[in-house]
PDB file of N, CA and C in Angstrom:
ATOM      1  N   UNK A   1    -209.796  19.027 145.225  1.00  0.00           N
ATOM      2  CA  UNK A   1    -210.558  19.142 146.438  1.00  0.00           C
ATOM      3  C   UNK A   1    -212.035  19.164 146.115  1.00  0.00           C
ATOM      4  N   UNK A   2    -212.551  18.739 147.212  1.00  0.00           N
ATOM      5  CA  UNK A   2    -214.312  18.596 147.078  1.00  0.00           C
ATOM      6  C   UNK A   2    -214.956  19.670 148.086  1.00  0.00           C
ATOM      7  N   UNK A   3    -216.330  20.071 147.387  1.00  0.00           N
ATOM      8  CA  UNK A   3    -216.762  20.964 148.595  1.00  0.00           C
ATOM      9  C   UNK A   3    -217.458  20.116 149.264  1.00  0.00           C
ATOM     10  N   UNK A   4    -217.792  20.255 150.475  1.00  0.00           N
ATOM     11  CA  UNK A   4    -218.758  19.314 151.133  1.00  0.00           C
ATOM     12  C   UNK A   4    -220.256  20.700 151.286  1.00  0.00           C
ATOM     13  N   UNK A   5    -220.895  19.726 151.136  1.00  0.00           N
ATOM     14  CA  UNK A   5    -222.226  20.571 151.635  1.00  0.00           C
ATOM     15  C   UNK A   5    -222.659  20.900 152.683  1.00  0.00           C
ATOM     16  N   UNK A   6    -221.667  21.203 153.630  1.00  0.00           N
ATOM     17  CA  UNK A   6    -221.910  21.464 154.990  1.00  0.00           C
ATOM     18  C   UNK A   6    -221.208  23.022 155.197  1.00  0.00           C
ATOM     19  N   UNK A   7    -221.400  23.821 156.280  1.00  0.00           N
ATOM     20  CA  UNK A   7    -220.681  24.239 157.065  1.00  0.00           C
ATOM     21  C   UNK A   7    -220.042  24.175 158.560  1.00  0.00           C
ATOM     22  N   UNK A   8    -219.495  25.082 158.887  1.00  0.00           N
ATOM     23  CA  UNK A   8    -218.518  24.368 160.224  1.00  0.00           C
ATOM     24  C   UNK A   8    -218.819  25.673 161.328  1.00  0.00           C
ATOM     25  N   UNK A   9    -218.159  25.570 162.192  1.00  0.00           N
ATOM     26  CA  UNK A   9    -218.241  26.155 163.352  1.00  0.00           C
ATOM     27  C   UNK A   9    -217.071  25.808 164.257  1.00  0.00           C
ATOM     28  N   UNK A  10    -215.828  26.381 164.624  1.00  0.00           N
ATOM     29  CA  UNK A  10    -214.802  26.180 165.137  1.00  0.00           C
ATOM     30  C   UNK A  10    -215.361  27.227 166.590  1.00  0.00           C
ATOM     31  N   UNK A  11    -214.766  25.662 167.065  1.00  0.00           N
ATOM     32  CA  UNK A  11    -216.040  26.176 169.094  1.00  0.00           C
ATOM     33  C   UNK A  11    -214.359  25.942 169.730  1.00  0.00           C
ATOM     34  N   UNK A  12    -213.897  27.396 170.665  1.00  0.00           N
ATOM     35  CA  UNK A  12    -212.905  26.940 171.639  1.00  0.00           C
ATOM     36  C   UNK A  12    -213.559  27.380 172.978  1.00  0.00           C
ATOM     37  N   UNK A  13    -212.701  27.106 174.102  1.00  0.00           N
ATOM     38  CA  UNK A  13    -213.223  27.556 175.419  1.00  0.00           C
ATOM     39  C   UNK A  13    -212.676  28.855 175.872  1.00  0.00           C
ATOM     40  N   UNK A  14    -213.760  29.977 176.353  1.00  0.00           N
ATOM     41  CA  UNK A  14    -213.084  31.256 177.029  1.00  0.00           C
ATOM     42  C   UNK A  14    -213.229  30.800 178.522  1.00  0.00           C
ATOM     43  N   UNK A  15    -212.553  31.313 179.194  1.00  0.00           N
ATOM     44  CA  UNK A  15    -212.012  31.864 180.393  1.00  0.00           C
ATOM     45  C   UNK A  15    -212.982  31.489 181.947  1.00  0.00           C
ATOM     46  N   UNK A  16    -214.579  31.279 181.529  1.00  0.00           N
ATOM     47  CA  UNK A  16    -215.686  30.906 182.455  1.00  0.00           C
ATOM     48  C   UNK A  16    -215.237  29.307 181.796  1.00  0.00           C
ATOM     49  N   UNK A  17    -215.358  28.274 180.835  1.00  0.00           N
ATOM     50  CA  UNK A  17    -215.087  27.202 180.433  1.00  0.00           C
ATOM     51  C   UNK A  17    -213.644  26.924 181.032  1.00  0.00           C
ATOM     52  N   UNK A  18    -212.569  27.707 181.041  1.00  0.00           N
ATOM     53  CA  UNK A  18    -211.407  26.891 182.049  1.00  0.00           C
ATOM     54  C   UNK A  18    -211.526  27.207 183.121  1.00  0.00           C
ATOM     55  N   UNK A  19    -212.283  27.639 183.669  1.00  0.00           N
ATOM     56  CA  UNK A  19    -212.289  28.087 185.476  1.00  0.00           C
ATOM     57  C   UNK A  19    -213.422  26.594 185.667  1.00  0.00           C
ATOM     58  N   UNK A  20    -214.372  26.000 185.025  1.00  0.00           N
ATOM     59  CA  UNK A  20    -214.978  25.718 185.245  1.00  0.00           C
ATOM     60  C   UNK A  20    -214.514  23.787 185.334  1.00  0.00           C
ATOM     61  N   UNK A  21    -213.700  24.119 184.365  1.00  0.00           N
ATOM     62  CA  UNK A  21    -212.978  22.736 184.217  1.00  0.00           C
ATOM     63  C   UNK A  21    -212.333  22.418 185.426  1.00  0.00           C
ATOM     64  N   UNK A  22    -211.214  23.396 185.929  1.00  0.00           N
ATOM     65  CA  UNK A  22    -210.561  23.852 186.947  1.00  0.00           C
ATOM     66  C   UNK A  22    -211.170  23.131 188.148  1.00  0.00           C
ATOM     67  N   UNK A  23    -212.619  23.849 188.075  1.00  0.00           N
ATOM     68  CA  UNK A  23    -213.252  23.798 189.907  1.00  0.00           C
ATOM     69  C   UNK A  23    -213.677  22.328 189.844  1.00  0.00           C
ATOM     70  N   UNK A  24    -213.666  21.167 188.673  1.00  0.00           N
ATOM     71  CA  UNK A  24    -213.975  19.851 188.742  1.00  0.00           C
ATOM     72  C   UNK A  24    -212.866  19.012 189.507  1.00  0.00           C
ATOM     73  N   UNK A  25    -211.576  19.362 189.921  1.00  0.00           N
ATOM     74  CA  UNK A  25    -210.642  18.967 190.844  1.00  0.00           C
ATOM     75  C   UNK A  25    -209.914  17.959 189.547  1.00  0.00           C
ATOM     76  N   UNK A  26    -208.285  18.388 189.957  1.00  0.00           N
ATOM     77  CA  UNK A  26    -207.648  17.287 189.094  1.00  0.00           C
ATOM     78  C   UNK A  26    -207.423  17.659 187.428  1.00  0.00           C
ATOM     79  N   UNK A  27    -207.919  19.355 187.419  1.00  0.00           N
ATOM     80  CA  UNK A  27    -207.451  19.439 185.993  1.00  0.00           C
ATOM     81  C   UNK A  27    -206.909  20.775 186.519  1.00  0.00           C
ATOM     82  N   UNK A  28    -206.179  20.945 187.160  1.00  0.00           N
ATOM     83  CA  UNK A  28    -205.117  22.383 187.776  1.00  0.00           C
ATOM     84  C   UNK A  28    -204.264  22.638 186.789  1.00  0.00           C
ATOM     85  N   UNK A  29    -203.883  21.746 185.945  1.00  0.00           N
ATOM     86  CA  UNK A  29    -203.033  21.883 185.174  1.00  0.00           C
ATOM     87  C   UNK A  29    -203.728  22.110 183.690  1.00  0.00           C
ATOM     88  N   UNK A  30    -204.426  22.443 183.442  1.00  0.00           N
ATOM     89  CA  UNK A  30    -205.316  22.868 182.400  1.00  0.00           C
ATOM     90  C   UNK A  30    -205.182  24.781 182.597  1.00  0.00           C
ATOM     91  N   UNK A  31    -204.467  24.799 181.453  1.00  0.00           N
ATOM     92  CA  UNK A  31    -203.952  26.233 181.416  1.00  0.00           C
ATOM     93  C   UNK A  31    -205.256  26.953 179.996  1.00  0.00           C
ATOM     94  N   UNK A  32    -205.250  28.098 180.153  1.00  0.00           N
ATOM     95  CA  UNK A  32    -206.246  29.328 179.724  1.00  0.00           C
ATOM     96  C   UNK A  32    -205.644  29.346 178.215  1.00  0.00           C
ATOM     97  N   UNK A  33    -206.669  28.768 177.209  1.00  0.00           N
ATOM     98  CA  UNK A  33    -206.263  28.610 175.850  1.00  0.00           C
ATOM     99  C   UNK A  33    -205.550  27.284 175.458  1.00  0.00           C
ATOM    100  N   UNK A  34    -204.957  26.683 175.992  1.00  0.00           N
ATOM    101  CA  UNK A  34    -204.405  25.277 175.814  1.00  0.00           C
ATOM    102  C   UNK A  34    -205.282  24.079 174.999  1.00  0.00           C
ATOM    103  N   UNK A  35    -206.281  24.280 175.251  1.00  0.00           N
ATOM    104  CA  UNK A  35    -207.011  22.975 174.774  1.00  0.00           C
ATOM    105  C   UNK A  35    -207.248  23.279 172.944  1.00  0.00           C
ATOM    106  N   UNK A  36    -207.338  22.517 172.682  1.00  0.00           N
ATOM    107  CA  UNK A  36    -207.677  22.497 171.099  1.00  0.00           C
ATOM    108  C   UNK A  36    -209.235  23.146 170.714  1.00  0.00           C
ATOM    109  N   UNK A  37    -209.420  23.376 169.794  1.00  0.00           N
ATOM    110  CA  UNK A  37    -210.943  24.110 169.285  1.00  0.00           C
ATOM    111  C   UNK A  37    -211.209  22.534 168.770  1.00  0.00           C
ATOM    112  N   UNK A  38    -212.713  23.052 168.853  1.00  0.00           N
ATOM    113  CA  UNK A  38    -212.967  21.528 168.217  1.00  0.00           C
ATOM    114  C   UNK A  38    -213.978  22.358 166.526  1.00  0.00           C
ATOM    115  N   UNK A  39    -213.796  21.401 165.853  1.00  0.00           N
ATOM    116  CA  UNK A  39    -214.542  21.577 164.852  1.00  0.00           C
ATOM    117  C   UNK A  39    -216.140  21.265 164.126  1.00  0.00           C
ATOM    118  N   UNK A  40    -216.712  21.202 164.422  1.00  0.00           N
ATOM    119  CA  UNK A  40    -218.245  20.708 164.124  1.00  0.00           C
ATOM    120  C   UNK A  40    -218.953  21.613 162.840  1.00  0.00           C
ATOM    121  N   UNK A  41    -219.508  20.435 162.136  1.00  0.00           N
ATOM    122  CA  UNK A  41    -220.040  20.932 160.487  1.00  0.00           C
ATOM    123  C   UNK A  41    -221.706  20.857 161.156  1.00  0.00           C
ATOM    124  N   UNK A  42    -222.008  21.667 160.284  1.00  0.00           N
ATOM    125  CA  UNK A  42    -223.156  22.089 160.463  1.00  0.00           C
ATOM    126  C   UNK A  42    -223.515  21.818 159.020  1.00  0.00           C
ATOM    127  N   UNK A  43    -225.497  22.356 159.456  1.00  0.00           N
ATOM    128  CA  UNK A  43    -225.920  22.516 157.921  1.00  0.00           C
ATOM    129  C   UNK A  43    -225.591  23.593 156.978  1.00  0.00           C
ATOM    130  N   UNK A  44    -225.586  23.775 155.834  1.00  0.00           N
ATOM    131  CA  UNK A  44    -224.976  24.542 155.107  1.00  0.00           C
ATOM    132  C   UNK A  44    -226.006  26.084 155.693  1.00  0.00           C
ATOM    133  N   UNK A  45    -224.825  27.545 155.826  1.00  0.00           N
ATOM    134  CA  UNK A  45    -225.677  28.431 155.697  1.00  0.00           C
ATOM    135  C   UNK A  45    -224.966  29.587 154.451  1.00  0.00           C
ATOM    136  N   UNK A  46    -226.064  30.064 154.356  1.00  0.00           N
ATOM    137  CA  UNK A  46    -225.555  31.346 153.321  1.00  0.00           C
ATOM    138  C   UNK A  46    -225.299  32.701 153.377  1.00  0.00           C
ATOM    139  N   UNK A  47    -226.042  33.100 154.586  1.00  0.00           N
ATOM    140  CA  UNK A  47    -225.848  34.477 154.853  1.00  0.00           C
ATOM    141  C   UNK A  47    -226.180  34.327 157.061  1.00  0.00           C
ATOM    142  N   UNK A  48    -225.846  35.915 157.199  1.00  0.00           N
ATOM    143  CA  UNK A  48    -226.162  35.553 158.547  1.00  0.00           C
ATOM    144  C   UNK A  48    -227.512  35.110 159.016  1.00  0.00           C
ATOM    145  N   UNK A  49    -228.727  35.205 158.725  1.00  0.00           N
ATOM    146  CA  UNK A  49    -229.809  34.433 159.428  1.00  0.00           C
ATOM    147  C   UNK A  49    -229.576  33.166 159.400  1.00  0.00           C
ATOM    148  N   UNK A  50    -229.232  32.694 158.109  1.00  0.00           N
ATOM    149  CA  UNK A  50    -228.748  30.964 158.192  1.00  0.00           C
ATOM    150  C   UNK A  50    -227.810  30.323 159.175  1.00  0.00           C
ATOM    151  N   UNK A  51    -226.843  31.671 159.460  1.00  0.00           N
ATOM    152  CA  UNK A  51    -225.789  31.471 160.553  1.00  0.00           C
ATOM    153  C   UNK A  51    -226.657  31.064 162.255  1.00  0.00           C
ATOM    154  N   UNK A  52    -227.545  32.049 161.944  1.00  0.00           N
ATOM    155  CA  UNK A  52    -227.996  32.459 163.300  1.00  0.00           C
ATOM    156  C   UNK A  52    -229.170  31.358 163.802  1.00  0.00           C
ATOM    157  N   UNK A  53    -229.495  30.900 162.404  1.00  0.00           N
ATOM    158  CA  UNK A  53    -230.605  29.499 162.670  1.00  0.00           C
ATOM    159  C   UNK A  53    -229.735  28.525 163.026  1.00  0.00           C
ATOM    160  N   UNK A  54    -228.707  28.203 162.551  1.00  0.00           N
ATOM    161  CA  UNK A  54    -227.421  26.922 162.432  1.00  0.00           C
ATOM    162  C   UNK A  54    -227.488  26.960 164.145  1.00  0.00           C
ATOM    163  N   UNK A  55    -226.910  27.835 164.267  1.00  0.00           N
ATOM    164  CA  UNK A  55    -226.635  28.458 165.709  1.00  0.00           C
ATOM    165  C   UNK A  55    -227.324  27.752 166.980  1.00  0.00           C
ATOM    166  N   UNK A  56    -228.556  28.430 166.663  1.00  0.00           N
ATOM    167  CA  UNK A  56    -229.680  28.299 167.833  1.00  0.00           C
ATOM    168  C   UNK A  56    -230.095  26.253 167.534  1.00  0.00           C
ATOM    169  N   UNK A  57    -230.245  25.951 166.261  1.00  0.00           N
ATOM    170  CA  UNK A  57    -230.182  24.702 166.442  1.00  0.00           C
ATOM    171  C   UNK A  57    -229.699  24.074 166.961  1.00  0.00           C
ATOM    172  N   UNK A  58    -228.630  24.073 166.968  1.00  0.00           N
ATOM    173  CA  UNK A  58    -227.275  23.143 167.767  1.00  0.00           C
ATOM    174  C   UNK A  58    -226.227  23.775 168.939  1.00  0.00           C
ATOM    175  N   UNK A  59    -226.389  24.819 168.998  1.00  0.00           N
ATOM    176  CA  UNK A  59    -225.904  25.342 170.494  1.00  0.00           C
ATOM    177  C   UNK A  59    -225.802  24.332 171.454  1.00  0.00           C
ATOM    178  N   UNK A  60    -226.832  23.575 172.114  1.00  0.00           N
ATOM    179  CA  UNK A  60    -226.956  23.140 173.113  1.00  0.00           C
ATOM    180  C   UNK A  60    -226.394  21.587 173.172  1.00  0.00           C
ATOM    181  N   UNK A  61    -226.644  21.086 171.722  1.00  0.00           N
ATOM    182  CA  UNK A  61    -226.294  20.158 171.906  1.00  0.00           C
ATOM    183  C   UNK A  61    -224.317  20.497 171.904  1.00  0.00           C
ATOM    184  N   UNK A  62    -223.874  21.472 171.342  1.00  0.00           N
ATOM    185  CA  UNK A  62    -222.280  21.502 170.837  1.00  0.00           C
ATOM    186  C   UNK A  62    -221.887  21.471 172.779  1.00  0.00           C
ATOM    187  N   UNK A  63    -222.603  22.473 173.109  1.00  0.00           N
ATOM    188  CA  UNK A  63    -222.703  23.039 174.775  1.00  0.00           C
ATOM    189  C   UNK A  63    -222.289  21.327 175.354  1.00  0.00           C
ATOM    190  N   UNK A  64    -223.603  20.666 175.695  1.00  0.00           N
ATOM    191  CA  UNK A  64    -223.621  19.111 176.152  1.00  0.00           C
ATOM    192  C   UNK A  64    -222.154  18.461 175.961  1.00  0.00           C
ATOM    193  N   UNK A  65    -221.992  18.348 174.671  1.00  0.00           N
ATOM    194  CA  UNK A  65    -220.623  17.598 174.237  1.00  0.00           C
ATOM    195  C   UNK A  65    -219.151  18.105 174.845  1.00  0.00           C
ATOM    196  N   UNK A  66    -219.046  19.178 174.585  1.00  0.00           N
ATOM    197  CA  UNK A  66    -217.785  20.298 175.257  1.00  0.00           C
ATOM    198  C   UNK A  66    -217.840  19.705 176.747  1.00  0.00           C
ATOM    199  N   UNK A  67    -219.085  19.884 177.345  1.00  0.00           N
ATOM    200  CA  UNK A  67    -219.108  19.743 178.892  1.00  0.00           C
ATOM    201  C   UNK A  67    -218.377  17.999 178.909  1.00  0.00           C
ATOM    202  N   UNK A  68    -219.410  17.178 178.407  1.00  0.00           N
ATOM    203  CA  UNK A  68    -219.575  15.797 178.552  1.00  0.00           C
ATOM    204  C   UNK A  68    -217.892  15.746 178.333  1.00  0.00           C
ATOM    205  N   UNK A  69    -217.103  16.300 177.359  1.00  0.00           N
ATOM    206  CA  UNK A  69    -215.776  15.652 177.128  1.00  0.00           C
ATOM    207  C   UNK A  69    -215.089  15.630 178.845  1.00  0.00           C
ATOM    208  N   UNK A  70    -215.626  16.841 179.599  1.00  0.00           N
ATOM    209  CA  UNK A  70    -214.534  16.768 180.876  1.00  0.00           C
ATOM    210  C   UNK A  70    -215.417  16.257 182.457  1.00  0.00           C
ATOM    211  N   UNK A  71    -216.451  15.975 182.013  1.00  0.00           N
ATOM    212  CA  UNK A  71    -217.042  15.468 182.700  1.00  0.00           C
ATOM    213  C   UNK A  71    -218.663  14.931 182.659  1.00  0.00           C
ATOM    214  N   UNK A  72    -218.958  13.738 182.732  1.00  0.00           N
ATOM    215  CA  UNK A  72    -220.323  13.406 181.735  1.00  0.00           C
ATOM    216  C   UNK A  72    -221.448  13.359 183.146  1.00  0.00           C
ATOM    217  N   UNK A  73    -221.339  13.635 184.406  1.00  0.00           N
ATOM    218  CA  UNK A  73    -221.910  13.957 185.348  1.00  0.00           C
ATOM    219  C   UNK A  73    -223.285  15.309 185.567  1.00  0.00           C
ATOM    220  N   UNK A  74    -223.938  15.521 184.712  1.00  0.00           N
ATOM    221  CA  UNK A  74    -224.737  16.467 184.442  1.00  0.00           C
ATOM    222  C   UNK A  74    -225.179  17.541 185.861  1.00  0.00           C
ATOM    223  N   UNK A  75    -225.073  16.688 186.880  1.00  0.00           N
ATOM    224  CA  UNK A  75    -225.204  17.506 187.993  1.00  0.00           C
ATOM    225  C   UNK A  75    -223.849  18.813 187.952  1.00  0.00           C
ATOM    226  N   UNK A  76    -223.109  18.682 187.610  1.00  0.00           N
ATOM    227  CA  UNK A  76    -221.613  19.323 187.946  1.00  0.00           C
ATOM    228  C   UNK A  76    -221.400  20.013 186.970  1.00  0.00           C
ATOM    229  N   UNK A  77    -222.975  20.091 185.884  1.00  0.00           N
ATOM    230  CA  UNK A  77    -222.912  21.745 184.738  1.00  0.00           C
ATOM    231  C   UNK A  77    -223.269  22.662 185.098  1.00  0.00           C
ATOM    232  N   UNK A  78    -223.605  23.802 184.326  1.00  0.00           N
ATOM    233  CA  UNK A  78    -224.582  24.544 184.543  1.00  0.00           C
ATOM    234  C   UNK A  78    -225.783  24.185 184.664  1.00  0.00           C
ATOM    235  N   UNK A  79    -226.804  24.975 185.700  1.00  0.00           N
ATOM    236  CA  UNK A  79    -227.504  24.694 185.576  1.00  0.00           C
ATOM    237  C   UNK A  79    -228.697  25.203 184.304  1.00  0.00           C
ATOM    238  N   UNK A  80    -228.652  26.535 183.530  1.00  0.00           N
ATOM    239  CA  UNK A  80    -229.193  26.716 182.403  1.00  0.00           C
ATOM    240  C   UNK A  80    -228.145  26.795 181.511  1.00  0.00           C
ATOM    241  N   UNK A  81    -228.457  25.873 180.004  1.00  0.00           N
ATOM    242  CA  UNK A  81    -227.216  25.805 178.924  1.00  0.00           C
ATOM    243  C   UNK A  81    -227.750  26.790 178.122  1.00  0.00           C
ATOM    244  N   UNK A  82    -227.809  27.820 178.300  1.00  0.00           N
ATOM    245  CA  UNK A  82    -228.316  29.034 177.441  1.00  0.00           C
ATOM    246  C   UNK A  82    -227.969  29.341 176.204  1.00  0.00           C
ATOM    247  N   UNK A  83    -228.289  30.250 175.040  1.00  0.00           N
ATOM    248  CA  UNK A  83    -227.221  30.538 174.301  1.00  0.00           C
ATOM    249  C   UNK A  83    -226.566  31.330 175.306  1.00  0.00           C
ATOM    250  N   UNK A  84    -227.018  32.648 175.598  1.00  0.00           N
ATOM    251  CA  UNK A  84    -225.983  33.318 176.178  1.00  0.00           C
ATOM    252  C   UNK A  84    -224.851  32.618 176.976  1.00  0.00           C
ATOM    253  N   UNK A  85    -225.421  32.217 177.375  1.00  0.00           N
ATOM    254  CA  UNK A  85    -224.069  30.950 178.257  1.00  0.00           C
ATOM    255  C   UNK A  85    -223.350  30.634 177.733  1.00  0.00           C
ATOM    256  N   UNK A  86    -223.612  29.913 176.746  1.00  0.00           N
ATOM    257  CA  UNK A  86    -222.455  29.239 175.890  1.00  0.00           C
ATOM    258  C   UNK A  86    -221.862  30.113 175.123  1.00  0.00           C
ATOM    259  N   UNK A  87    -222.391  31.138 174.143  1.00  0.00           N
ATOM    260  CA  UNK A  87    -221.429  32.418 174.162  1.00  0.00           C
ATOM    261  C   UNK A  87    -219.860  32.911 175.033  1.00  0.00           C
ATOM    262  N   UNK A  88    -221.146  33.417 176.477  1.00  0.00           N
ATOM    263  CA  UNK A  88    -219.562  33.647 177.477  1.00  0.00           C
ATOM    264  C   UNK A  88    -218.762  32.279 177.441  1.00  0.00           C
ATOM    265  N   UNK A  89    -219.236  31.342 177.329  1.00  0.00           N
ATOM    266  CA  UNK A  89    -218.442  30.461 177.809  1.00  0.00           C
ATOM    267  C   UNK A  89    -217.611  30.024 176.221  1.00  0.00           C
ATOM    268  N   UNK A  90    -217.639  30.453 175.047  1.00  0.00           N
ATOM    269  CA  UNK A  90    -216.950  29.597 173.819  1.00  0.00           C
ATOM    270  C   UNK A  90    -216.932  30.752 173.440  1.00  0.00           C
ATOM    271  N   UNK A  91    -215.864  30.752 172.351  1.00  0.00           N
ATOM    272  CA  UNK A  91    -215.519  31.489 170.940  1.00  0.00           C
ATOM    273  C   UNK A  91    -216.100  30.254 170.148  1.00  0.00           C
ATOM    274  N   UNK A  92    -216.427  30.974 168.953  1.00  0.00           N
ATOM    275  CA  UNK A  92    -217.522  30.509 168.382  1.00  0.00           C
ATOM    276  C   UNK A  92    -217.099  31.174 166.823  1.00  0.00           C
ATOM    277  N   UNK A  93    -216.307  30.465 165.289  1.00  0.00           N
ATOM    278  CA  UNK A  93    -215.836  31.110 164.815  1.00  0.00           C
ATOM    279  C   UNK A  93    -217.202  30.135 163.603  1.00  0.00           C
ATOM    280  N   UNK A  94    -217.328  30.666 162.790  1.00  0.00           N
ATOM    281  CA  UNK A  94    -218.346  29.723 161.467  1.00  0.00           C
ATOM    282  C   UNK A  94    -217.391  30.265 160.033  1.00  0.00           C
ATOM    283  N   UNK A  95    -217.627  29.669 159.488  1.00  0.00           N
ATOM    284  CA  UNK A  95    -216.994  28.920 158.005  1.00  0.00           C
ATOM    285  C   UNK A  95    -218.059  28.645 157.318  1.00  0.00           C
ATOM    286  N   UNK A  96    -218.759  29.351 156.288  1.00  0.00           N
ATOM    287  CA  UNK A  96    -219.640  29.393 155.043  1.00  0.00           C
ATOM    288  C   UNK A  96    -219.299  27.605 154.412  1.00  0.00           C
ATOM    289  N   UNK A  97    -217.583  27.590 154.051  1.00  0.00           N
ATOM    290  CA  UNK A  97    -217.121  26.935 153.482  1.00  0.00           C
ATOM    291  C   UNK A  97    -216.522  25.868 153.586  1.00  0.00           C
ATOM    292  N   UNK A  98    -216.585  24.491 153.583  1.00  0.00           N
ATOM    293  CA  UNK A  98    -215.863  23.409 153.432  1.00  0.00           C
ATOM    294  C   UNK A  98    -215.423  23.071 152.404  1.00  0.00           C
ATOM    295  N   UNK A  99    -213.957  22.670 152.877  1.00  0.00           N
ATOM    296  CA  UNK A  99    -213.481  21.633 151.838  1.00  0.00           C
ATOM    297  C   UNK A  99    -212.944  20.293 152.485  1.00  0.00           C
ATOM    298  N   UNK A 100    -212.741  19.564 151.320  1.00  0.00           N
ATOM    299  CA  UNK A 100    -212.313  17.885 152.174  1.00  0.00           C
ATOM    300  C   UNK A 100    -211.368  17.983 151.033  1.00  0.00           C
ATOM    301  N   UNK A 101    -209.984  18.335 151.595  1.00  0.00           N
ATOM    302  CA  UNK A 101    -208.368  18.104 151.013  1.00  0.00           C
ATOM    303  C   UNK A 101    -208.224  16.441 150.986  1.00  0.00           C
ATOM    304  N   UNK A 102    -208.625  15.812 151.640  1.00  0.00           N
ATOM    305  CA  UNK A 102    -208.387  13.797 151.488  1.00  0.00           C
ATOM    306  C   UNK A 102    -209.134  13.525 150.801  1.00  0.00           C
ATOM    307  N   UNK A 103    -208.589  12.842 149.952  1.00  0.00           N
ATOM    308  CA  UNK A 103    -209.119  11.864 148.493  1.00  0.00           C
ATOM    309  C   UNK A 103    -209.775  11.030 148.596  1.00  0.00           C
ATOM    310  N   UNK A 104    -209.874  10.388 150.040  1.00  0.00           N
ATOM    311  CA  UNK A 104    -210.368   8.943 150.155  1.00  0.00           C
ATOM    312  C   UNK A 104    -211.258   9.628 150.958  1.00  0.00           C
ATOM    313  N   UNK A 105    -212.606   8.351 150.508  1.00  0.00           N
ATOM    314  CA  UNK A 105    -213.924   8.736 151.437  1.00  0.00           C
ATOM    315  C   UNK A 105    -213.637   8.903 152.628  1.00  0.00           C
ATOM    316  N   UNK A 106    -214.946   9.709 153.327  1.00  0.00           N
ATOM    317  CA  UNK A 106    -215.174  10.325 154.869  1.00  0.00           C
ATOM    318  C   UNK A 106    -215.205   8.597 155.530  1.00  0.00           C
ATOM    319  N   UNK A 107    -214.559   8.647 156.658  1.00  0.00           N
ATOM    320  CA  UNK A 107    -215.172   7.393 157.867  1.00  0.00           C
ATOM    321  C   UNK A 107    -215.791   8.614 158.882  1.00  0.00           C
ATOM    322  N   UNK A 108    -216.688   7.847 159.192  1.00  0.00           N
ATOM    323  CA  UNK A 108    -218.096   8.554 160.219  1.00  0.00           C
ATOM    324  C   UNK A 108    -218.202   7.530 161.454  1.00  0.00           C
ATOM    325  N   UNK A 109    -217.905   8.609 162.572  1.00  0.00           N
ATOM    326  CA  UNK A 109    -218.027   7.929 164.275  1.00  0.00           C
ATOM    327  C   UNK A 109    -219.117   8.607 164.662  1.00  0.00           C
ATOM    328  N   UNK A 110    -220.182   8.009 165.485  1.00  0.00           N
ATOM    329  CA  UNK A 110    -221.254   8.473 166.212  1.00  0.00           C
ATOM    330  C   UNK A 110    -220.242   8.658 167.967  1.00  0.00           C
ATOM    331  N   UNK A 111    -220.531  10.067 168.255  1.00  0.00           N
ATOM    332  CA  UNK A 111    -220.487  10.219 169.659  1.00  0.00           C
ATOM    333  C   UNK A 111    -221.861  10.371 169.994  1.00  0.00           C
ATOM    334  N   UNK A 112    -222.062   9.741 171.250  1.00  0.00           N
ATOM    335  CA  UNK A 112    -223.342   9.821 172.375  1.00  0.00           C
ATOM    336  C   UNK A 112    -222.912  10.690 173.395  1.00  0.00           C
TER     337      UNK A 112
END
């Protein structure tokens, strides 16, 4: 195994994030915890301030993406993507550590 020089951040949705999905009509069936965490690498940190810089860097954009997956209509977010917001709204777990268990090089997709 290889380390990668990154760290991660495992983002799921709490409870304001499925009510919110909910009130977009047509996802009723979107049950509380169901959806997958998503995973996103960050820059490497080492201790908690590094955590807490990682953090505040990319919050908003992780925020944007989460939303954009269930609806890319910006009127129909919040209207401030706060940290605090995104807090209540995600569990939010970080990982110092990567590894890449596959042997064969990374393939890399740009999402917009």
């Amino acid at each position: 195994m290889k380390s990668v020089n990154r760290s991660s951040l495992i983002v799921s949705g709490k409870q304001p994030f499925y009510d919110w999905i909910r009130s977009l009509g047509g996802y009723d069936h979107v049950e509380d915890d169901s959806l997958d965490a998503t995973v996103y690498l960050i820059d490497y940190f080492e201790d908690e301030d590094g955590l807490q810089k990682a953090l505040m860097n990319r919050y908003e954009e992780v925020f944007q993406l989460e939303l954009s997956v269930w609806n890319d209509d910006e009127s129909q977010w919040p209207e401030n993507l706060s940290f605090d917001l995104f807090l209540d709204w995600f569990d939010v777990i970080p990982s110092q550590l990567v590894l890449d268990a596959v042997p064969e090089n990374l393939e890399r997709e740009v999402l917009e």
